[in-house]
Protein backbone atom coordinates (compact mmCIF):
# COMPACT_ATOMS: atom_id res chain seq x y z
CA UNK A 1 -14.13 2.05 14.70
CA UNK A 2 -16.90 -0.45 15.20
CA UNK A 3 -19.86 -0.14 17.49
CA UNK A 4 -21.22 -3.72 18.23
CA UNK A 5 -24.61 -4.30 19.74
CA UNK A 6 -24.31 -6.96 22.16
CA UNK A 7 -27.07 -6.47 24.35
CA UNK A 8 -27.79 -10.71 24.29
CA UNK A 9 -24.44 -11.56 25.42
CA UNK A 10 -23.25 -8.55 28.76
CA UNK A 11 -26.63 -6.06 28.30
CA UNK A 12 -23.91 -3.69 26.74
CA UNK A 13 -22.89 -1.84 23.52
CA UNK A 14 -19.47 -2.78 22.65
CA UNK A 15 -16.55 -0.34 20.83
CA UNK A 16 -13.58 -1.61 18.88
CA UNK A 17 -11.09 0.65 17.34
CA UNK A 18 -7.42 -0.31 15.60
CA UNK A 19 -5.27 2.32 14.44
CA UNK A 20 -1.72 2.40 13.35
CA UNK A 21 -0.44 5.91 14.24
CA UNK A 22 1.43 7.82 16.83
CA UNK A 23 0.06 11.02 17.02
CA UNK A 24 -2.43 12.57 19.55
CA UNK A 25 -6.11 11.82 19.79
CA UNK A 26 -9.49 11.50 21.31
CA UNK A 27 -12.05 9.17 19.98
CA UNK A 28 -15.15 10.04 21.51
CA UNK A 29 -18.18 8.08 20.82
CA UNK A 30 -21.32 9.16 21.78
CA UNK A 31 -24.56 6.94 22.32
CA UNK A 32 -27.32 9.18 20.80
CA UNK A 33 -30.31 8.22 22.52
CA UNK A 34 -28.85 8.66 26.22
CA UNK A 35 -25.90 11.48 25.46
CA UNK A 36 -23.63 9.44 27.43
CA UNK A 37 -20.23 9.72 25.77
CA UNK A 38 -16.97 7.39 26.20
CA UNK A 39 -13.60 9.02 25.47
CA UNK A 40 -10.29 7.12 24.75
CA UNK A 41 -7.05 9.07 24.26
CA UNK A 42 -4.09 8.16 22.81
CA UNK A 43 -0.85 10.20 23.67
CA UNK A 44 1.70 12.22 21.07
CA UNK A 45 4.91 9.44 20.13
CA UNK A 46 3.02 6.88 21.47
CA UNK A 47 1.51 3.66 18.97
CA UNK A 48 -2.51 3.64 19.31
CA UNK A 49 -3.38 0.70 21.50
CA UNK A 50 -6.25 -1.30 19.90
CA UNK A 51 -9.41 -0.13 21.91
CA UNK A 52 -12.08 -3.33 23.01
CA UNK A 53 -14.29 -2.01 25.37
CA UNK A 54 -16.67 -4.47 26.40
CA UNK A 55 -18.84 -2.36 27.83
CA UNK A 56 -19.20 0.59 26.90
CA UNK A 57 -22.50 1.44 26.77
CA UNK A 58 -25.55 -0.29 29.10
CA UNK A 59 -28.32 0.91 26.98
CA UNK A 60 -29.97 -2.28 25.95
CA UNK A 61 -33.74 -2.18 25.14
């Protein structure tokens, strides 16, 4: 997983995550100084979809 700080480019925090599994799970990733949280699930038997959320956190200085 890779948090990206991309506050010059969309005033956002960005998350990327790649896995290569099929078993359940929740990523959550948590911005520490506002507590807001962003969850992405990935279902039991199904292949993890690469995660690029562009804009996942607006918490730019």
């Amino acid at each position: 997983m890779q948090l990206v700080d991309k506050c010059t480019v969309n005033d956002h925090f960005w998350v990327f995550y790649g896995g290569t599994t099929n078993v359940e799970f929740t990523l959550t990733v948590t911005d520490t100084q506002t507590s807001q949280t962003k969850s992405y699930f990935n279902p039991l038997g199904m292949p993890a979809a690469a995660i690029t959320d562009t804009s996942a956190f607006a918490a730019c200085p």
